[in-house]
C-alpha atoms as a PDB file:
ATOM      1  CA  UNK A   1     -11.325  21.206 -32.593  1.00  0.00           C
ATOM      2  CA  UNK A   2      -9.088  18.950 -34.775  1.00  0.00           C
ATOM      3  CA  UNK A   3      -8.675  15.606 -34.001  1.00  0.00           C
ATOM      4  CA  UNK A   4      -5.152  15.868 -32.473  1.00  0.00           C
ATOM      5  CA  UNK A   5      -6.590  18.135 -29.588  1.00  0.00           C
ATOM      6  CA  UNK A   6      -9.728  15.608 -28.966  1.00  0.00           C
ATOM      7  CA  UNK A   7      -6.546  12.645 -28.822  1.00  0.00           C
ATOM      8  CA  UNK A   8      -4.694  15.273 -26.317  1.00  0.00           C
ATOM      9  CA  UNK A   9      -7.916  16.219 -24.421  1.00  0.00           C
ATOM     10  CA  UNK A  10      -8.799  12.796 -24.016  1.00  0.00           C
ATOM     11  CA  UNK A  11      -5.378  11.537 -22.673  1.00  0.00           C
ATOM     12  CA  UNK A  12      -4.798  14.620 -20.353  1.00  0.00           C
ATOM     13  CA  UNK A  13      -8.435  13.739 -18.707  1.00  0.00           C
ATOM     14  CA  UNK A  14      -7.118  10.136 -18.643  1.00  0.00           C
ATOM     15  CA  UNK A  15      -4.067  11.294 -16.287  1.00  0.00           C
ATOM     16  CA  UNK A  16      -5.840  14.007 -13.883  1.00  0.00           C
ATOM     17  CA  UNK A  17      -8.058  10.890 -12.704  1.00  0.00           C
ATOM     18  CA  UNK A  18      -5.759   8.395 -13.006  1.00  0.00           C
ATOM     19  CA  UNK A  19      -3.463   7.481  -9.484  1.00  0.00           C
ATOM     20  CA  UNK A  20      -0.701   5.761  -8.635  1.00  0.00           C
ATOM     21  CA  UNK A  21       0.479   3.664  -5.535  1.00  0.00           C
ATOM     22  CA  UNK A  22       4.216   3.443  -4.924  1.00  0.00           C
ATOM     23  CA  UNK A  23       5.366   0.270  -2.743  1.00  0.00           C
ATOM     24  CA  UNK A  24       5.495   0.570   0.630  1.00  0.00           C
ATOM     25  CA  UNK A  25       8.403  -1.323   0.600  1.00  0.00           C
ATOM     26  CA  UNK A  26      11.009  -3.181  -1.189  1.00  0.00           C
ATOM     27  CA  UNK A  27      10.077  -6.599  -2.534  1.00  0.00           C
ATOM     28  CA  UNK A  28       8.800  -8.797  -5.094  1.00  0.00           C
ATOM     29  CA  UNK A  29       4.765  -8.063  -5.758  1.00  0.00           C
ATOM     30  CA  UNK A  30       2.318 -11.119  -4.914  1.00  0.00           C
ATOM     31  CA  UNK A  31      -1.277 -11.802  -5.592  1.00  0.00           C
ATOM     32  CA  UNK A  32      -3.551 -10.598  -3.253  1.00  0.00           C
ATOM     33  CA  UNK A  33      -5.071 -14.492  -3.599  1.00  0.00           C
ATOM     34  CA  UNK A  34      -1.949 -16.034  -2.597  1.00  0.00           C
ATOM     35  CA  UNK A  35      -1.933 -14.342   1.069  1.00  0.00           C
ATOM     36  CA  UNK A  36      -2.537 -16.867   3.384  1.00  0.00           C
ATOM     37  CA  UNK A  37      -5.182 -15.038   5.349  1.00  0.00           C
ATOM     38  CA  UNK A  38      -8.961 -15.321   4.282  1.00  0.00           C
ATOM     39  CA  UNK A  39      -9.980 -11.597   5.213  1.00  0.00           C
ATOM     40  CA  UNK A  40      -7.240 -10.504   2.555  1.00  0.00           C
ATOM     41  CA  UNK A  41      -7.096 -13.512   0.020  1.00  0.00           C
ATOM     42  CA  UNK A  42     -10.959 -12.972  -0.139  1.00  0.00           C
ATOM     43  CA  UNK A  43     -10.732  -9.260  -0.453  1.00  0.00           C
ATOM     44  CA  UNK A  44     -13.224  -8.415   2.843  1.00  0.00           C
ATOM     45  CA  UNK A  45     -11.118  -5.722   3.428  1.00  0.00           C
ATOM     46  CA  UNK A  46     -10.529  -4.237  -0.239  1.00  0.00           C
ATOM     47  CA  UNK A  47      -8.722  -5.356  -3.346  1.00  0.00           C
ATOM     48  CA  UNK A  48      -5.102  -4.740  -3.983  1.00  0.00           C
ATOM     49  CA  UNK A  49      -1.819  -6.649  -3.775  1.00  0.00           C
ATOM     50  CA  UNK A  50       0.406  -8.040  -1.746  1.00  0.00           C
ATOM     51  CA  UNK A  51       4.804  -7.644  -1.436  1.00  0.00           C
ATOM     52  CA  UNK A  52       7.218  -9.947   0.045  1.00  0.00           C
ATOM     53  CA  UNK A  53       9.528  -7.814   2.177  1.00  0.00           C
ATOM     54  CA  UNK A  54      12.872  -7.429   1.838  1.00  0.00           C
ATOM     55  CA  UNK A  55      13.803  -4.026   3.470  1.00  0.00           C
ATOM     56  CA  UNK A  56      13.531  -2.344   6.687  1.00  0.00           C
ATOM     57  CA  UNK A  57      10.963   0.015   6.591  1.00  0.00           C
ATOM     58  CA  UNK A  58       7.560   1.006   5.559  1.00  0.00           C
ATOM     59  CA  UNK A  59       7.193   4.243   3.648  1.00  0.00           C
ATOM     60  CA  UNK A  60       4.335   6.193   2.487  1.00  0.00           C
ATOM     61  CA  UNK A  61       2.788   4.912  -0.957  1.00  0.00           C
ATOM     62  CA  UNK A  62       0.857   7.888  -1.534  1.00  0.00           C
ATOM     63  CA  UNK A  63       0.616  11.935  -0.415  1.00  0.00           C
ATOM     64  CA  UNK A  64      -1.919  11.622   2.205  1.00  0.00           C
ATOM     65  CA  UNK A  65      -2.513  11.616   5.803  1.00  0.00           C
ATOM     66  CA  UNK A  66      -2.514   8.990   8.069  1.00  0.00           C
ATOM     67  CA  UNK A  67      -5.197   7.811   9.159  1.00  0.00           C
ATOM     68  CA  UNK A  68      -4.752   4.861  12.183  1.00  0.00           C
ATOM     69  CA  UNK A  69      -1.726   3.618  13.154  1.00  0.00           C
ATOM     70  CA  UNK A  70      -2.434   0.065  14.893  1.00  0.00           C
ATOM     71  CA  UNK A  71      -0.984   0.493  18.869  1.00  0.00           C
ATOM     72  CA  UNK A  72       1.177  -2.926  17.561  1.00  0.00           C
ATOM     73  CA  UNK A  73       2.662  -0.906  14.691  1.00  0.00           C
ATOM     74  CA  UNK A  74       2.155  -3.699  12.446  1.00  0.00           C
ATOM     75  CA  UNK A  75      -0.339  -2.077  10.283  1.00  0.00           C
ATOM     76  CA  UNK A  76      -1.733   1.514   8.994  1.00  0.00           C
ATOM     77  CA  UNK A  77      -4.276   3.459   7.181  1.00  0.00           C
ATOM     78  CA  UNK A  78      -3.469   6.525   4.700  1.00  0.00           C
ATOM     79  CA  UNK A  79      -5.850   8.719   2.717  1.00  0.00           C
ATOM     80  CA  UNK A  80      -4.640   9.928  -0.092  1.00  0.00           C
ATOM     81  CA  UNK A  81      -5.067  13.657  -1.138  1.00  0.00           C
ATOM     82  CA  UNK A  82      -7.094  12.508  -3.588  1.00  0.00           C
ATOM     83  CA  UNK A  83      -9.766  10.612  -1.458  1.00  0.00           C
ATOM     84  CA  UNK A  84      -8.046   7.150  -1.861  1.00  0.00           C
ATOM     85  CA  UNK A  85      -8.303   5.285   1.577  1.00  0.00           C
ATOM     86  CA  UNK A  86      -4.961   2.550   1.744  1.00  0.00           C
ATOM     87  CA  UNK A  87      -4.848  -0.166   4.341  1.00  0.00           C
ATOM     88  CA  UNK A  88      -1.173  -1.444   4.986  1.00  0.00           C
ATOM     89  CA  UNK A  89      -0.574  -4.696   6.905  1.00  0.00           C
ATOM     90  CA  UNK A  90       2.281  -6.284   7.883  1.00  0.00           C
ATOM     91  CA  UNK A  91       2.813  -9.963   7.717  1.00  0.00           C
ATOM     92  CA  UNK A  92      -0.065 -12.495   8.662  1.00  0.00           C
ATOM     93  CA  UNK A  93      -1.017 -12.549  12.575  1.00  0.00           C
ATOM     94  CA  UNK A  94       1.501 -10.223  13.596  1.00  0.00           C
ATOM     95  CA  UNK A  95      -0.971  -8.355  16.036  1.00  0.00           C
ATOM     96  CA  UNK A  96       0.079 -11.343  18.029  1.00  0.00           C
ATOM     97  CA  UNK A  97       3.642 -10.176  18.645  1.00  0.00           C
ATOM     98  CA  UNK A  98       2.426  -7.130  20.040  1.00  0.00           C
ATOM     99  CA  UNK A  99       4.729  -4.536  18.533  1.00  0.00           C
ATOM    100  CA  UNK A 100       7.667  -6.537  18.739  1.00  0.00           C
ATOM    101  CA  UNK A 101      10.260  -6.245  15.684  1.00  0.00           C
ATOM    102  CA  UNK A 102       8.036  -2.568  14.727  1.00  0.00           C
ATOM    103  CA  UNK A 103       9.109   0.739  15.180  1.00  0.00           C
ATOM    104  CA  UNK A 104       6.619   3.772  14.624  1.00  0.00           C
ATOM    105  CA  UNK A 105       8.246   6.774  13.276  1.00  0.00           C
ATOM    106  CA  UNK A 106       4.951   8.667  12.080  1.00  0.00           C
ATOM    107  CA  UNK A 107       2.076   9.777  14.104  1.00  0.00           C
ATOM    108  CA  UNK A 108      -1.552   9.500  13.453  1.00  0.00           C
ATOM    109  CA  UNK A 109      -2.824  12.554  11.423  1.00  0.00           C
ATOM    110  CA  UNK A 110       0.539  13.668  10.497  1.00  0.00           C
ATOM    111  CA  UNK A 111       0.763  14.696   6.262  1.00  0.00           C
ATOM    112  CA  UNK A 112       3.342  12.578   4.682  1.00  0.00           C
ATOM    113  CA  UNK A 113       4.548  12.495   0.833  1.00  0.00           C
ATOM    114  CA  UNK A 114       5.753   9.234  -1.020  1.00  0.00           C
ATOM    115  CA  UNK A 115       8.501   7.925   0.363  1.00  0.00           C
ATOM    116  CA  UNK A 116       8.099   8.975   3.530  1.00  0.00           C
ATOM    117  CA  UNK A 117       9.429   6.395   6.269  1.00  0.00           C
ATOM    118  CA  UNK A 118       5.891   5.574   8.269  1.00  0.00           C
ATOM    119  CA  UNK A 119       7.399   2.117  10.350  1.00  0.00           C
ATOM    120  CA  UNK A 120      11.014   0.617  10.695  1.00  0.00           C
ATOM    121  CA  UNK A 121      11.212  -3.468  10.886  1.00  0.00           C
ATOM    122  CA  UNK A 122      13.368  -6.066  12.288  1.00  0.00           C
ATOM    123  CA  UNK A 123      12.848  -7.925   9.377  1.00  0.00           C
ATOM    124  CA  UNK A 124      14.847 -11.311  10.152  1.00  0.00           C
ATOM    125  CA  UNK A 125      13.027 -11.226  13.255  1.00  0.00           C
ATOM    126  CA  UNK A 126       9.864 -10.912  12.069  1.00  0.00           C
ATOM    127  CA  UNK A 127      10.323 -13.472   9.777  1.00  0.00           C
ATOM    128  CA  UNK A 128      11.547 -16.198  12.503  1.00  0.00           C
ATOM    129  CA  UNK A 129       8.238 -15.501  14.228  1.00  0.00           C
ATOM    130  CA  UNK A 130       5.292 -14.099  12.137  1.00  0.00           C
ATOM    131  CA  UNK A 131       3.004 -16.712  10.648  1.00  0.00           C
ATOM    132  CA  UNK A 132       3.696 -15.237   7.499  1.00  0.00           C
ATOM    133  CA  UNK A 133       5.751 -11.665   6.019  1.00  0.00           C
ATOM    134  CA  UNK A 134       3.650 -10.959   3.151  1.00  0.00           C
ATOM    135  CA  UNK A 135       2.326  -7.674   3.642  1.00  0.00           C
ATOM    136  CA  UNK A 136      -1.130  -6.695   2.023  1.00  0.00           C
ATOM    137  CA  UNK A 137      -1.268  -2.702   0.519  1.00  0.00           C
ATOM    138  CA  UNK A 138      -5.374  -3.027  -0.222  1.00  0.00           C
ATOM    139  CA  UNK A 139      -7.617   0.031  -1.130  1.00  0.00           C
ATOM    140  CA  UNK A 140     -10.473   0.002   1.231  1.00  0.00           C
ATOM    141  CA  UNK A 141     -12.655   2.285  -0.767  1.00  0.00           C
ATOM    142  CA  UNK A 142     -13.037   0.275  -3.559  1.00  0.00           C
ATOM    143  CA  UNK A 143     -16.340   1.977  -4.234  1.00  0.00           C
ATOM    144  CA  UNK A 144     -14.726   4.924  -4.906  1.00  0.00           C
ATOM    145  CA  UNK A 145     -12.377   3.503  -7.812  1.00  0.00           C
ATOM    146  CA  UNK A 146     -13.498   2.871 -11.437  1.00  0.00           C
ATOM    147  CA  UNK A 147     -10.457   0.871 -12.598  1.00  0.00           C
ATOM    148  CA  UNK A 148      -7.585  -0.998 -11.055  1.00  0.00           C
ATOM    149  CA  UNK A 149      -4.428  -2.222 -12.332  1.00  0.00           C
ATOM    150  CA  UNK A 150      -2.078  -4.451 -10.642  1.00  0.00           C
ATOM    151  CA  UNK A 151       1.734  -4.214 -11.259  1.00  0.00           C
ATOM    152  CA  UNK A 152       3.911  -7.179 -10.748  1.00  0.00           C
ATOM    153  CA  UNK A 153       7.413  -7.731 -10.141  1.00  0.00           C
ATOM    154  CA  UNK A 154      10.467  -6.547  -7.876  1.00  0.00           C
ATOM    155  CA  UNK A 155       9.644  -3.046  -6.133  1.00  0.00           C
ATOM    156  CA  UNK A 156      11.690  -0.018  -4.394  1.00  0.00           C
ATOM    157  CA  UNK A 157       9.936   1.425  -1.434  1.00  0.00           C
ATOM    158  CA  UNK A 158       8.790   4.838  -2.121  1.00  0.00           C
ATOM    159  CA  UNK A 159       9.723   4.466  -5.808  1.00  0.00           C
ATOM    160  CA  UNK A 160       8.323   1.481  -8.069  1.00  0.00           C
ATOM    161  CA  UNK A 161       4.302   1.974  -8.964  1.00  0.00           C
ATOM    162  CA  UNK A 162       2.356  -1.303  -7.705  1.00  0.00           C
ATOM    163  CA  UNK A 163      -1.179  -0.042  -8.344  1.00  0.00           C
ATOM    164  CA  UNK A 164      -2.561   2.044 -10.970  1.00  0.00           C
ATOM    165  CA  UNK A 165      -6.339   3.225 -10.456  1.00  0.00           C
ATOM    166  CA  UNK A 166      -8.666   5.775 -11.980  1.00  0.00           C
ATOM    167  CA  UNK A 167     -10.881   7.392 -10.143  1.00  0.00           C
END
């Protein structure tokens, strides 16, 4: 074996474990740190990022079936094909509104692929009354994940990468 096919074996290995997380939904990336909610700024719940909305819907960030979609529709769970377990939340207290300004158009256990629309918003009105919009995308299986990488900067849903991870 020559030493370009140990560079090529060693960078195709690289890719089958490495994964990537598409954005939810369109906005600008934020710090996990910076979300003003201990349970996420504090990572209880799993490390990851968090996006400042600025479309109307929630799509899938990764092949995978959903897992639990909250009864408010403000938040879900996806597992990812490849074992990844993603925790979406929207906003900061917005349990409290009790599914106003959320629209479920996914069901529990359904299969979805990136891009896939999983929850339509009222943003402007969820921004007049949540405590806060920024919505946390946090891998709960952290155990599971040997190296994360955060992406920063303005996002697409279902199209710009926000979190890079090898398995």
């Amino acid at each position: 074996m020559g030493l370009f096919d140990k560079i090529k074996q060693f960078v195709s290995d690289d890719n089958k474990n490495s994964i990537e997380i598409i954005a939810p939904l369109s906005g600008e990336i934020v710090k996990i740190e910076d979300v003003p909610d201990v349970v996420f700024a504090e990572k209880i719940v799993g490390d990851g990022i968090a996006i400042k909305p600025s479309g109307n819907k929630i799509v899938a960030p990764l092949n995978g079936k959903i897992g639990k979609i909250f009864e408010t529709n403000h938040a879900f769970a996806i597992e990812s094909d490849e074992g990844i377990e993603l925790f979406v939340h929207f906003g900061i207290d917005t349990v409290e509104l009790k599914g106003e300004g959320f629209t479920r158009i996914a069901e529990e256990g359904q299969h979805v692929k990136v891009g896939d629309t999983i929850i339509e918003i009222d943003l402007p009105l969820l921004e007049s009354k949540a405590k806060s919009v920024l919505t946390p995308v946090v891998i709960s299986n952290m155990e599971t994940v040997v190296e994360l990488t955060k992406l920063s900067g303005s996002v697409e849903a279902g199209k710009t990468p926000i979190i890079r991870i090898k398995k």
